[in-house]
Protein backbone atom coordinates (compact mmCIF):
# COMPACT_ATOMS: atom_id res chain seq x y z
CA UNK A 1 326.88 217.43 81.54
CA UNK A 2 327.34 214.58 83.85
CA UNK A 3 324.17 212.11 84.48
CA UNK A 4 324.35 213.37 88.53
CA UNK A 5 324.41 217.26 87.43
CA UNK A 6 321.96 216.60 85.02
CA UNK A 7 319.49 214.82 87.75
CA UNK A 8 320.09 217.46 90.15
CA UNK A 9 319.25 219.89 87.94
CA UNK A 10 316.10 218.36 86.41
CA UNK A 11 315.05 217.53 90.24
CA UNK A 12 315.13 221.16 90.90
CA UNK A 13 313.49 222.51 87.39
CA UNK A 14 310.75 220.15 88.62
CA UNK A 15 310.47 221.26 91.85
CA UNK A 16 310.22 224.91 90.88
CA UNK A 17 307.17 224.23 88.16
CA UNK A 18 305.15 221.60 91.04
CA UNK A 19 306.17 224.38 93.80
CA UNK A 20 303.95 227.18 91.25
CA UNK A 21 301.49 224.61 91.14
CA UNK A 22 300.12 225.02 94.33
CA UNK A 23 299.50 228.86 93.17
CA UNK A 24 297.58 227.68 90.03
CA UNK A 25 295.64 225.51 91.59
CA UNK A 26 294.22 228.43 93.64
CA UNK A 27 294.10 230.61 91.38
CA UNK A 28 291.39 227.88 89.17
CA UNK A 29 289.37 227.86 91.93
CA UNK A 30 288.76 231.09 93.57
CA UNK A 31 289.49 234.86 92.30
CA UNK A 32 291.47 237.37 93.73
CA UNK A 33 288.99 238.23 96.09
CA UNK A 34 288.43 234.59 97.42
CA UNK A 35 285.34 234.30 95.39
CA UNK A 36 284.62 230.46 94.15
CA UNK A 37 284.79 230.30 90.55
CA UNK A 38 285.58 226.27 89.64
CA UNK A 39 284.84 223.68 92.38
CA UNK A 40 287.93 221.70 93.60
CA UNK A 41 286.40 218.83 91.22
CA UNK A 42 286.10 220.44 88.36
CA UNK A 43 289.53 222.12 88.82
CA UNK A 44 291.18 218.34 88.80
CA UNK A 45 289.02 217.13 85.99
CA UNK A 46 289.75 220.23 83.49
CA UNK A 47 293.25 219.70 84.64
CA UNK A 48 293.32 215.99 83.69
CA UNK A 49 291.16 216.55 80.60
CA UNK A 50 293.53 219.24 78.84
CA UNK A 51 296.57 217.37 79.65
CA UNK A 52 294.95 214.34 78.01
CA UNK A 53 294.22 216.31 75.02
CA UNK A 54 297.86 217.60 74.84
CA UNK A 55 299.04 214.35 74.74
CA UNK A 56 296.80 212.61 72.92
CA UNK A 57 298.31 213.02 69.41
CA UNK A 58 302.00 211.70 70.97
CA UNK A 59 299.65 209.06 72.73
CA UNK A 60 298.47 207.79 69.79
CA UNK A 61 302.04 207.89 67.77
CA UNK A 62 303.03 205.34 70.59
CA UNK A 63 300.13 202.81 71.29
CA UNK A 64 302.57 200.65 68.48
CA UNK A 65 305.39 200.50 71.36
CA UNK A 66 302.97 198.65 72.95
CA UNK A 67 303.99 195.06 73.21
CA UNK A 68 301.85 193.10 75.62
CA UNK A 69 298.44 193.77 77.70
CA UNK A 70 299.72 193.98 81.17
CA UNK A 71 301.98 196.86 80.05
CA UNK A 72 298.36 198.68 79.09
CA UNK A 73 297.63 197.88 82.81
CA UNK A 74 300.92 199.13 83.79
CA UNK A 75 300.51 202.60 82.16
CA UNK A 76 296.81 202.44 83.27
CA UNK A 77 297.87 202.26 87.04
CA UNK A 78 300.69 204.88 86.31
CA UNK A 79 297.84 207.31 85.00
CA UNK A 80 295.41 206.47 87.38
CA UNK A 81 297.71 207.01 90.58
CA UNK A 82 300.19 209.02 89.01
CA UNK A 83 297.91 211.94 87.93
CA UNK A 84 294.20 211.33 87.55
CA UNK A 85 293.47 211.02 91.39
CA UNK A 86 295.18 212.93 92.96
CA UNK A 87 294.59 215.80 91.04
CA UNK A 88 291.13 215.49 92.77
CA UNK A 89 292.69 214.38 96.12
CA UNK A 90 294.92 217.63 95.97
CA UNK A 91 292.45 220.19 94.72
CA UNK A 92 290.25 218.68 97.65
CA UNK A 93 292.43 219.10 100.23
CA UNK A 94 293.20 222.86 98.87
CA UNK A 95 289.91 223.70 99.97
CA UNK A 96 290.37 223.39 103.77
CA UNK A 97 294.69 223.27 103.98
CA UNK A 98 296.99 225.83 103.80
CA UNK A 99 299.56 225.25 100.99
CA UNK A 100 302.37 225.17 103.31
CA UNK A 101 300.52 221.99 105.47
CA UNK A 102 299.63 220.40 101.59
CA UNK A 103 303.48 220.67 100.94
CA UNK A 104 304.37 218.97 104.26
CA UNK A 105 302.02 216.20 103.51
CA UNK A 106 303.03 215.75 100.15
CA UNK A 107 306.39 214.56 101.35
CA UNK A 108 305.26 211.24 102.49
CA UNK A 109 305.58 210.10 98.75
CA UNK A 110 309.46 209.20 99.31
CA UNK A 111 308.26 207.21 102.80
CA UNK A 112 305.89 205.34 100.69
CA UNK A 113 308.41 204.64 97.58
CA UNK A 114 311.12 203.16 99.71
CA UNK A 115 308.36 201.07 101.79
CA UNK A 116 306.33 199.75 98.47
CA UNK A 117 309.89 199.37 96.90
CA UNK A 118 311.21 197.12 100.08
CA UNK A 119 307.68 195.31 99.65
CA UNK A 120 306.77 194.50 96.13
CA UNK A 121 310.18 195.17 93.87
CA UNK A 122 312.83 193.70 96.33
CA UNK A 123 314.29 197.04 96.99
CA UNK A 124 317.24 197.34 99.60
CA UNK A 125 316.52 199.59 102.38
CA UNK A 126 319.58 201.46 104.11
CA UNK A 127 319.85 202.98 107.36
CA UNK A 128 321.05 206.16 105.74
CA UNK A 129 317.96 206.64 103.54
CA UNK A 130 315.63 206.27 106.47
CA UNK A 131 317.95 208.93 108.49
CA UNK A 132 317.86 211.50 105.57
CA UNK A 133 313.81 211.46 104.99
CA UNK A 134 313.30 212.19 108.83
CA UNK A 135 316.38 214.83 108.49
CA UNK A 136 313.97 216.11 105.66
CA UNK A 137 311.10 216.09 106.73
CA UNK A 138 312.28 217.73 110.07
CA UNK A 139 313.29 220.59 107.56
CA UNK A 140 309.94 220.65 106.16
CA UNK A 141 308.22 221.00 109.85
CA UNK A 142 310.66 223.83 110.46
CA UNK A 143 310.19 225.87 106.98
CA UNK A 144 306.39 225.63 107.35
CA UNK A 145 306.30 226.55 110.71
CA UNK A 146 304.73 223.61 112.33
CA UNK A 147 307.69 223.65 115.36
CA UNK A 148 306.84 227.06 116.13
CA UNK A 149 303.97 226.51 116.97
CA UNK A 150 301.43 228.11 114.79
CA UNK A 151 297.94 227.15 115.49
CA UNK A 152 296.29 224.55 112.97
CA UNK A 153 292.88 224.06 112.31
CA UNK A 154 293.80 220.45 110.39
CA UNK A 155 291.00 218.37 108.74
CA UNK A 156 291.82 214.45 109.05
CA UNK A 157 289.72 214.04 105.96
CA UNK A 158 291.56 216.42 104.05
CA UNK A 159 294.96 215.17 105.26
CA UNK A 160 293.89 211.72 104.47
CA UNK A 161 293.22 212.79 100.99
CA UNK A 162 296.65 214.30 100.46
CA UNK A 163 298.30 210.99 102.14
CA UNK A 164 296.16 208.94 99.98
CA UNK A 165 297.63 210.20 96.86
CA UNK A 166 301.07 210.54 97.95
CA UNK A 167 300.50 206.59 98.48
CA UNK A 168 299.31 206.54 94.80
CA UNK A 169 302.23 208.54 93.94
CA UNK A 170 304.73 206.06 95.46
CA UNK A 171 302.70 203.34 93.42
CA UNK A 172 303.28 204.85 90.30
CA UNK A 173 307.13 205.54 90.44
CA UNK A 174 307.65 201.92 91.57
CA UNK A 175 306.00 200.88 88.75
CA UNK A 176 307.47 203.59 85.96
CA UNK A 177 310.78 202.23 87.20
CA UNK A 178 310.59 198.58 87.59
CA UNK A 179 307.51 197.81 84.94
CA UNK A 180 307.93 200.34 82.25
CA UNK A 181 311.49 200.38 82.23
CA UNK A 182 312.00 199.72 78.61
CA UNK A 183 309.67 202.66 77.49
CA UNK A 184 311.02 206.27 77.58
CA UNK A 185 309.77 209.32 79.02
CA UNK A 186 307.39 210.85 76.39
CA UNK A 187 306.17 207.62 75.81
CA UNK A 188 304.99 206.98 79.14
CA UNK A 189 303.69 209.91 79.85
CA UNK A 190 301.73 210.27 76.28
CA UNK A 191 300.50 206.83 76.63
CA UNK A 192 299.25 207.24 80.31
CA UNK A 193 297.77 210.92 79.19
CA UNK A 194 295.76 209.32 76.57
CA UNK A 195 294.23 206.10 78.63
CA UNK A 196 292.84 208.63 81.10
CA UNK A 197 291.82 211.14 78.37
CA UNK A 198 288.31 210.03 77.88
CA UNK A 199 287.53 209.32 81.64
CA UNK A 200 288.61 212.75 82.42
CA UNK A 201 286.61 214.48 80.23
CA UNK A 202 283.61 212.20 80.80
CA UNK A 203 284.12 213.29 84.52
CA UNK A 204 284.49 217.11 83.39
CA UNK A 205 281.50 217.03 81.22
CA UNK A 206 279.45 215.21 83.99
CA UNK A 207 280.33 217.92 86.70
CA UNK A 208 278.34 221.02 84.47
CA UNK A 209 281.82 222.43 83.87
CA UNK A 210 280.44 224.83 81.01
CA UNK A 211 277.90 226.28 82.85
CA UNK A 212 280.52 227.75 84.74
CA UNK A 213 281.50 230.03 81.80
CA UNK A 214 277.92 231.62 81.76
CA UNK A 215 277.72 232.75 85.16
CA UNK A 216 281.24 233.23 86.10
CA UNK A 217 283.02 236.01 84.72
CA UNK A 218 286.51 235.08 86.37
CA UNK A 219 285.94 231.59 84.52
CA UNK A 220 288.39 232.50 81.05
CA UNK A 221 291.03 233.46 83.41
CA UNK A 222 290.43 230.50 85.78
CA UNK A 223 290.88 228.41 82.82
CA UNK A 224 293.82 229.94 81.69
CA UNK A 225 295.47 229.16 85.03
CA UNK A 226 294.24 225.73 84.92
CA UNK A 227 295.43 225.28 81.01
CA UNK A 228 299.37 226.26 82.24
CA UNK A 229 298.65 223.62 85.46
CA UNK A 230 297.93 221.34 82.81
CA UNK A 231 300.69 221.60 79.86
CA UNK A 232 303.44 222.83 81.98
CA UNK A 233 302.43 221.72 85.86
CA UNK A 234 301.18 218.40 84.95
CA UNK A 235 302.59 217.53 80.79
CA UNK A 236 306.20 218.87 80.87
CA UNK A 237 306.29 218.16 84.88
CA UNK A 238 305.39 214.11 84.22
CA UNK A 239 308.39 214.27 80.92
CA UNK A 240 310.56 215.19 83.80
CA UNK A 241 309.32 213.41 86.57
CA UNK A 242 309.87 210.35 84.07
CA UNK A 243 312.95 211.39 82.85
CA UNK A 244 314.44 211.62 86.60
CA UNK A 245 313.17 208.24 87.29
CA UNK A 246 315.31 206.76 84.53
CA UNK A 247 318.20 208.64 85.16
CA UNK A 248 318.11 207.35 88.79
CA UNK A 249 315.68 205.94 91.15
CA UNK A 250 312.06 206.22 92.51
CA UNK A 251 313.57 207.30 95.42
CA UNK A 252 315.48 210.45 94.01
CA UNK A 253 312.44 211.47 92.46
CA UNK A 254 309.96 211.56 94.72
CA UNK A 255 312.96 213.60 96.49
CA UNK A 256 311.22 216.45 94.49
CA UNK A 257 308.04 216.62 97.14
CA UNK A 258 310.97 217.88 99.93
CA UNK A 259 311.95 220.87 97.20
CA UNK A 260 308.34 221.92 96.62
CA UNK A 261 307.90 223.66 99.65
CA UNK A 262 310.96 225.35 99.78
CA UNK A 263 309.68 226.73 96.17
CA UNK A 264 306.12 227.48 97.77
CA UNK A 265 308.06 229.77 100.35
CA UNK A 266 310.26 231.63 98.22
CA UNK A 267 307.30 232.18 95.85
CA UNK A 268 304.93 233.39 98.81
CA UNK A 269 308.06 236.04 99.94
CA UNK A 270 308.43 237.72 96.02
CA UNK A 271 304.80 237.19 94.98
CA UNK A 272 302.47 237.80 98.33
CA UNK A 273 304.94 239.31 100.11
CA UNK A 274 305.14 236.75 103.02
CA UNK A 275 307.45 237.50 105.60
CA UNK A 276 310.44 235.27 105.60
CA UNK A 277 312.05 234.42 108.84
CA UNK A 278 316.04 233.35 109.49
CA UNK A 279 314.26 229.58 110.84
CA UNK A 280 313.01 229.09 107.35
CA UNK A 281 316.41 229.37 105.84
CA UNK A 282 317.63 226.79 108.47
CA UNK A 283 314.42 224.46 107.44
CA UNK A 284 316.17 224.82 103.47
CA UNK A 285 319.45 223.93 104.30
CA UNK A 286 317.85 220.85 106.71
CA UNK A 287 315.72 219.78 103.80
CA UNK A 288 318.68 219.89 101.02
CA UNK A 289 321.11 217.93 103.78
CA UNK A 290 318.60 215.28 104.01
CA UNK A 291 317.51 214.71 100.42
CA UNK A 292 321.38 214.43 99.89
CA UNK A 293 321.90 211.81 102.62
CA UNK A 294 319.26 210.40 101.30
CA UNK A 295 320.59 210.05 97.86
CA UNK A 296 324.33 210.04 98.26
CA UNK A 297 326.37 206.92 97.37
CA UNK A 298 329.05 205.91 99.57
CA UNK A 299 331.69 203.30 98.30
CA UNK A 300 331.75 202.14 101.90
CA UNK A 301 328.46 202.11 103.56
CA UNK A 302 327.95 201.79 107.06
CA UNK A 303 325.89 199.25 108.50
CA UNK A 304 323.92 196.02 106.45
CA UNK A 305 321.35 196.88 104.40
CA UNK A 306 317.73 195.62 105.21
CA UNK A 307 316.94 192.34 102.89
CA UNK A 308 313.92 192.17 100.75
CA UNK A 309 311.28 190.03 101.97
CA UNK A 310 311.41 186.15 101.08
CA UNK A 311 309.41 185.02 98.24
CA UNK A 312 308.89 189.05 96.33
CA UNK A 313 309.43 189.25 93.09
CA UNK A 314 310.38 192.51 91.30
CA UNK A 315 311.42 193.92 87.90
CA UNK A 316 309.91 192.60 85.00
């Protein structure tokens, strides 16, 4: 298999399990009657606390790969803003946004990677990249619905959270690819698992998480949700995630976010039996035509790129 096909492919595997996501997340919270059952906090630390345990045993296999301190730093910030926020940012903004509008929002992460990359890691910027994330995210607006105009009851504090992390996510890739280079996949992630380990289950311990298993008698099956959000939605997603970043950039990567709603649809159509209209077939092919453009490498491009700013410093 070539290294392209093999990218592609992971990109989409990864975009199928973060699409389900959105479901699990849900499903932690409230039951099938829309009955609370974990808060949105407790929901992100249980998520962050089993993954840490998970990993933990891999973690500790690798701390000897560790060579200096500011690579501890390095996989702190890729924990930190890779997974252990904004699985509170995202479970927050579940509780007042429809999963279609938490999609949309989660594609700012490729926005933010090419604008930290330009910043920080001396990162080219082409004219072609910028035209395919607006052709994508014009797909995105179309398969949610937000063109046809549906009526939204949007909370700025809740969007803010979502664009917060997406900003965290963009901080993390930049610095998988251009500070952890040398380190591979399973190593990163187990590493970054296990610094965030003990915070997270400080945090889950804090929030009276157990008492929810005495009054709550949704609370096994909650956690079992939240246990597959964790090993397969948040451990086997971040091997990928990883993977993809090494195979190719930060920017085909956070590509990913422009898939996950396409998978949110097609899930809602066979499992909740959404309606699915002809103009959310057009918003798929949109998306997939931008993330291409986006990603495609032409022996001849058109136009000069944009130069790094003077004085930035990158790699490393």
């Amino acid at each position: 298999m070539s290294k392209d096909l093999r990218s592609w492919l992971t990109l989409f595997i990864l975009a199928g399990i973060w699409g389900a996501s959105f479901i699990l997340m849900k499903r932690g919270m409230y039951d099938e009657n829309e009955q609370p059952i974990f808060s949105d906090s407790q929901v992100g630390a249980l998520r962050m606390a089993i993954a840490g345990l998970v990993m933990l045993p891999f973690g500790i296999m690798n701390l000897r790969k560790i060579n200096q301190f500011k690579e501890v730093v390095y996989l702190i910030i890729v924990g930190t803003c890779g997974n252990f926020l904004p699985a509170f940012l995202f479970t927050f903004a579940e509780t007042k946004l429809s999963s279609g509008l938490a999609g949309m929002l989660n594609s700012f992460t490729p926005f933010f990677t090419l604008i930290l990359g330009y910043l920080f890691f001396k990162q080219q910027i082409r004219m072609r990249q910028v035209l395919g994330l607006m052709i994508a995210f014009l797909g995105i607006c179309i398969l949610v619905g937000i063109l046809n105009n549906e009526p939204l009851e949007i909370s700025m504090l809740h969007v803010g959270a979502i664009l917060l992390a997406t900003l965290m996510y963009a901080t993390s890739l930049n610095t998988i690819k251009f500070k952890l280079s040398r380190f591979k996949s399973l190593e990163i992630a187990s590493l970054a698992f296990t610094f965030m380990a003990i915070p997270a289950w400080i945090v889950t311990l804090s929030l009276d998480t157990t008492s929810v298993f005495k009054t709550n008698e949704h609370a096994y099956e909650a956690l079992g949700y939240i246990s597959i959000l964790s090993i397969v939605g948040t451990c086997l997603a971040l091997l990928l995630f990883n993977q993809i970043i090494a195979l190719k950039s930060p920017m085909f990567a956070s590509s990913v976010t422009y898939m996950i709603p396409i998978v949110a649809v097609i899930l809602g159509f066979f499992l909740n039996n959404e309606q699915f209209h002809i103009s959310q077939f057009l918003g798929m092919i949109v998306i997939v035509g931008g993330v291409y453009l986006v990603n495609s490498k032409n022996k001849k491009q058109v136009g000069d790129p944009i130069p790094p700013l003077e004085g930035d410093k990158g790699g490393g």
